[in-house]
Protein backbone atom coordinates (compact mmCIF):
# COMPACT_ATOMS: atom_id res chain seq x y z
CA UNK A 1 0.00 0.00 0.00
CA UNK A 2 1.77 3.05 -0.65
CA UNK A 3 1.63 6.00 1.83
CA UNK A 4 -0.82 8.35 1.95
CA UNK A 5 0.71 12.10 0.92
CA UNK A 6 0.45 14.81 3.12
CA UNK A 7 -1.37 18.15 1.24
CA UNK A 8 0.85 20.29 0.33
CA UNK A 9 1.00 24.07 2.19
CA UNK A 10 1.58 26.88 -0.09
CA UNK A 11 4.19 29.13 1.25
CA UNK A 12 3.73 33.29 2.62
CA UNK A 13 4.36 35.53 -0.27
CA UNK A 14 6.89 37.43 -0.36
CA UNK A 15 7.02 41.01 0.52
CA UNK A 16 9.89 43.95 0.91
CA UNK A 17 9.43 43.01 4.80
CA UNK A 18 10.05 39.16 4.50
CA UNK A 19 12.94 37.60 6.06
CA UNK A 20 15.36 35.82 3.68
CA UNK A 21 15.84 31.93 3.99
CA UNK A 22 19.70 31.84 3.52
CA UNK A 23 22.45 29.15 3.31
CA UNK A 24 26.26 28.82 2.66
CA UNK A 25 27.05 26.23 0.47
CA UNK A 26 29.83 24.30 -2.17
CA UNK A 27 28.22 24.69 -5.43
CA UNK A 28 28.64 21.26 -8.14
CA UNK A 29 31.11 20.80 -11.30
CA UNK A 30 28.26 20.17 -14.04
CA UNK A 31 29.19 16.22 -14.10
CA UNK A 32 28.05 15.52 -10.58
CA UNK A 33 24.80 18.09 -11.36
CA UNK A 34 24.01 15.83 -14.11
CA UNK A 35 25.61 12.49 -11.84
CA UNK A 36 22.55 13.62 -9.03
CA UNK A 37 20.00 14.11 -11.79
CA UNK A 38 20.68 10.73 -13.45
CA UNK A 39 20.71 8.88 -9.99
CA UNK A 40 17.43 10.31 -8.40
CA UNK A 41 15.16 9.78 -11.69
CA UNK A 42 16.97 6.41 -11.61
CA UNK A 43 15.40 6.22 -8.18
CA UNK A 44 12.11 7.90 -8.26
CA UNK A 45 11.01 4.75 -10.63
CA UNK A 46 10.81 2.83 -7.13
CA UNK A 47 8.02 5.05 -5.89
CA UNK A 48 9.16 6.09 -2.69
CA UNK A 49 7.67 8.95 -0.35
CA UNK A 50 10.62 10.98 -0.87
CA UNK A 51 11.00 14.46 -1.70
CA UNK A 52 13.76 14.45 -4.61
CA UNK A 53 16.21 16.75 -5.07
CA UNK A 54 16.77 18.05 -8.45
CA UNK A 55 20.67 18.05 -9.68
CA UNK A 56 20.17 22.10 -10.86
CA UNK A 57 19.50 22.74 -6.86
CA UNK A 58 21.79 20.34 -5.22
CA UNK A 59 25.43 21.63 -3.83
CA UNK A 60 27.32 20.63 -0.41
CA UNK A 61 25.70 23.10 2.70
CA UNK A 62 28.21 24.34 5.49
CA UNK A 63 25.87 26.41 7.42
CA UNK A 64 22.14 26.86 6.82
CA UNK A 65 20.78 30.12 8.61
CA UNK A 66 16.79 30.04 8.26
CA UNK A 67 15.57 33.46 8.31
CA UNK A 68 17.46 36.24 8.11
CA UNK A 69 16.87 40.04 8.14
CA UNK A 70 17.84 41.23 4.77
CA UNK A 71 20.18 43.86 6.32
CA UNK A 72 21.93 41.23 8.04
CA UNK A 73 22.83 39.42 4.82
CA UNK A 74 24.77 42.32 3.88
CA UNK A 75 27.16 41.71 7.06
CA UNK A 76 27.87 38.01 5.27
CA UNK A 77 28.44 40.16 1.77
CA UNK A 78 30.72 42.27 3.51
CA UNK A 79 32.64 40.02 5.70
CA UNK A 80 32.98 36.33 4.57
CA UNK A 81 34.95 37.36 1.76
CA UNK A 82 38.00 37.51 4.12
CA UNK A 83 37.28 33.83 6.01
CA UNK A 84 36.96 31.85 2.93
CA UNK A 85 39.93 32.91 1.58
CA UNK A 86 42.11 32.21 4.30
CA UNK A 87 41.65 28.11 2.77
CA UNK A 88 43.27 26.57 0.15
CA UNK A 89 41.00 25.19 -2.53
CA UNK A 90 41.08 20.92 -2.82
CA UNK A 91 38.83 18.42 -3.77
CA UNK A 92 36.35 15.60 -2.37
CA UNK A 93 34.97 13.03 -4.84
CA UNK A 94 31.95 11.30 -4.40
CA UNK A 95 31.20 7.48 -2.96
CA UNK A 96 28.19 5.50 -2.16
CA UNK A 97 24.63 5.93 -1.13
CA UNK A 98 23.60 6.24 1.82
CA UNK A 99 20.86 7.69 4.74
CA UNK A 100 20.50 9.97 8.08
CA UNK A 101 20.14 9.03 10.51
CA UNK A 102 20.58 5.39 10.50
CA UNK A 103 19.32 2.61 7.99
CA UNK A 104 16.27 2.04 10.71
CA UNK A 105 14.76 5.15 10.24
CA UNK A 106 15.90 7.06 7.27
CA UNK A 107 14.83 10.16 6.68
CA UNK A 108 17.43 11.95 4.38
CA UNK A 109 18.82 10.34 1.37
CA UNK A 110 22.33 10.73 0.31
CA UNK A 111 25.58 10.76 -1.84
CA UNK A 112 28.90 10.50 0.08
CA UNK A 113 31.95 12.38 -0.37
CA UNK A 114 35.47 11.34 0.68
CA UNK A 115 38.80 12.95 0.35
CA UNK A 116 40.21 15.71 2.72
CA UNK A 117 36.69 16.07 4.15
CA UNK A 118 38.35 17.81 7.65
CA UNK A 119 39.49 20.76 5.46
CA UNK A 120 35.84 20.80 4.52
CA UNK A 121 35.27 20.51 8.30
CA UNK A 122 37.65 22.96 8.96
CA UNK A 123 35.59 25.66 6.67
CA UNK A 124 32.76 24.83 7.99
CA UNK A 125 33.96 25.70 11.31
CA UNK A 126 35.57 28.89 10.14
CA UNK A 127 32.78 30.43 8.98
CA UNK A 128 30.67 29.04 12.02
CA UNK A 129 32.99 31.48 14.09
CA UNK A 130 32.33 34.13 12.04
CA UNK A 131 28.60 33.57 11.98
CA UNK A 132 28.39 33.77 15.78
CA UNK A 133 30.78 36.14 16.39
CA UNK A 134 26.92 38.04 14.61
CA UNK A 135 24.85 36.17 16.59
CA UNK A 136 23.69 34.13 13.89
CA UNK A 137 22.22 30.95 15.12
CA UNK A 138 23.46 27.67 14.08
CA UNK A 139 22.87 24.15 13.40
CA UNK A 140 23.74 22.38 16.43
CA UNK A 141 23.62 19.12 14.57
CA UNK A 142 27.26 17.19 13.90
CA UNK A 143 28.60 18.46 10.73
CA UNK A 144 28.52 14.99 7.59
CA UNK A 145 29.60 16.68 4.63
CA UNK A 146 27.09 15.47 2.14
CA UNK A 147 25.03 15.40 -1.26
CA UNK A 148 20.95 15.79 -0.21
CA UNK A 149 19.21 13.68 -3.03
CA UNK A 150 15.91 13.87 -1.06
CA UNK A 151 14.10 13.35 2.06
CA UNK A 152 11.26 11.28 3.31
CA UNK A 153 7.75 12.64 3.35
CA UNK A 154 5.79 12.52 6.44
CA UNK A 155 3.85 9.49 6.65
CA UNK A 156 3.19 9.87 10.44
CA UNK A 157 -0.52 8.74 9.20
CA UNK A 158 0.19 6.28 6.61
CA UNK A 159 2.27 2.98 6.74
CA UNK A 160 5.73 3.48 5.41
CA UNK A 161 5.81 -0.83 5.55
CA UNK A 162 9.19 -2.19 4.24
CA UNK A 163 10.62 0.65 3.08
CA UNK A 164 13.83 1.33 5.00
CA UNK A 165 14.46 -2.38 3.55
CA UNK A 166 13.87 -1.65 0.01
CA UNK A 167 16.13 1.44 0.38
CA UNK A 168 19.10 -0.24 2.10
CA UNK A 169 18.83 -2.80 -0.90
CA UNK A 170 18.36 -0.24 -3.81
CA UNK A 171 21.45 1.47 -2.68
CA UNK A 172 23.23 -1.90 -2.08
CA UNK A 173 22.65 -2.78 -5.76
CA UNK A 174 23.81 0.63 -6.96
CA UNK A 175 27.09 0.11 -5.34
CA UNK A 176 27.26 -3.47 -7.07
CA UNK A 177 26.52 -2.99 -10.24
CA UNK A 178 28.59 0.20 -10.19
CA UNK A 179 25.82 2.55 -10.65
CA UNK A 180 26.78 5.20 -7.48
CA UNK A 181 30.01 3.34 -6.26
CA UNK A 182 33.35 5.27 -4.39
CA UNK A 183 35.40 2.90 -6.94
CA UNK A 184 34.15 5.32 -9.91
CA UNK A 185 33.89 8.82 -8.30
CA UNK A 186 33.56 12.13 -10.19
CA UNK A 187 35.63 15.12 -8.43
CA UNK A 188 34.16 17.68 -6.74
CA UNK A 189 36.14 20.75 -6.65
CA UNK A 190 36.12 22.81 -3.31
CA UNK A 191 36.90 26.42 -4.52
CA UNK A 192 34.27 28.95 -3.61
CA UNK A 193 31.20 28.93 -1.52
CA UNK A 194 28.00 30.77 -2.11
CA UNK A 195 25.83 32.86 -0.06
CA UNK A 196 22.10 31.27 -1.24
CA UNK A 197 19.06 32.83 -0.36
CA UNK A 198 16.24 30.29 -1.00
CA UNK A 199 12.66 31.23 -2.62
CA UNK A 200 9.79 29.01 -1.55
CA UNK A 201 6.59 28.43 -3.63
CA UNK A 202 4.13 25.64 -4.05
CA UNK A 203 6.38 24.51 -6.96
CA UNK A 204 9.48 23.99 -4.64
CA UNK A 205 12.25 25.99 -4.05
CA UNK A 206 14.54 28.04 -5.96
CA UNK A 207 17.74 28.90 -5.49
CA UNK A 208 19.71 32.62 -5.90
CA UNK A 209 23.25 33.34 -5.34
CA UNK A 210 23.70 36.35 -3.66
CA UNK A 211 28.02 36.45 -3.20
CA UNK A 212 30.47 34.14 -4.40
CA UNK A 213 33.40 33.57 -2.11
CA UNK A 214 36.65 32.18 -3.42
CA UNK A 215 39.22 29.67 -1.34
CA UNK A 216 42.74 30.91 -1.93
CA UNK A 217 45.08 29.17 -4.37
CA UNK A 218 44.87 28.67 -8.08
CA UNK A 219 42.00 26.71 -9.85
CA UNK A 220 44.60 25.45 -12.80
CA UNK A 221 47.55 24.08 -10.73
CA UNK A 222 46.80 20.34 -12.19
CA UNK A 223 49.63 18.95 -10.69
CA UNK A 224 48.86 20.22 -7.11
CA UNK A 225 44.98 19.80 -7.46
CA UNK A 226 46.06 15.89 -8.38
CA UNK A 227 48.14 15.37 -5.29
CA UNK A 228 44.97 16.61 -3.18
CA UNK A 229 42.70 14.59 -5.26
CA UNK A 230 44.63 11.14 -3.52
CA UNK A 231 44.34 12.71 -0.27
């Protein structure tokens, strides 16, 4: 029986006094855009209550804000500049499939990364510093630097059955048959972060980049970018 969906709620308009839902985030090289977009309508075939993520809209997220005064974006304009590039640029790759929080209950659905994810970690904690040195409040939830591909729906009222099974296999096969698999990654290049300021409407969410901050060091230097790829 397949869950029952919950009715959709269409978001507040927007208006000159509306707060702005921001987040920082690693944008995607167009491969793994089009690597996300091939795996979820690979996936949405099964049926699932999930909520997909579309490969246009996905990226890596360091800190996710909420809602912030529009004035106070301007003080992440102004001074983030300055934190990100105090970091040398590198690269992840991607892996396998997997869930959060645990293969019991999932509720997010994911593509790993590995590489030199605690320079990621390190970023992330950089601009955390910076954040609440503003008083910007922060996710208080242990930083997993991942891909979102989508996230369960509520089905609170409906029976969700089998399905943590079904998803532990699907993702399984995928790494078998070499479908998502760490053994034939795609790089993901860590060289700038955007400042995103998310729209909501009953058609989902779109995305705008208001800054573009660059890590220090030079985007061309294949030999160095290759050593940090084996990291």
């Amino acid at each position: 029986m397949k869950a029952k969906r919950v009715p959709k709620q269409r978001p507040p308009a927007e208006n000159v006094d509306t707060a702005w839902r921001i987040f920082l985030a690693v944008p995607l090289p167009p491969d793994v855009v089009a690597m996300v977009d091939r795996v979820v309508r690979d996936l949405k075939r099964e049926e699932w209550p999930i909520r997909w993520t579309t490969g246009s809209n996905a990226h890596i997220t360091l800190q996710f804000l909420g809602d912030v005064a529009p004035e106070r974006v301007e003080l992440l304009r102004l001074g983030l500049g300055p934190v990100v590039a105090e970091h040398r640029h590198f690269r992840l790759r991607t892996a396998d499939l997997g869930v959060f929080p645990n293969w019991r209950r999932p509720r997010v659905l994911w593509l790993g990364l590995y590489g030199p994810a605690h320079r990621l970690q390190t970023l992330h904690d950089a601009i955390g510093a910076y954040l609440i040195g503003f008083d910007f409040q922060l996710d208080e939830k242990e930083f997993h630097p991942h891909i979102t591909l989508g996230r369960v729906r509520d089905v609170r009222n409906a029976p969700s059955g089998d399905l943590p099974q079904r998803i532990r296999q699907r993702f399984e096969r995928a790494t078998e048959t070499g479908e998502v698999s760490h053994q034939q990654p795609l790089p993901v290049p860590v060289d700038e972060v955007h400042l995103i300021r998310s729209h909501l409407s009953h058609e989902g969410s779109r995305y705008e980049v208001l800054a573009r901050f660059l890590l220090s060091g030079r985007q061309s230097d294949d030999a160095k970018e290759a050593l940090e790829f084996g990291e």
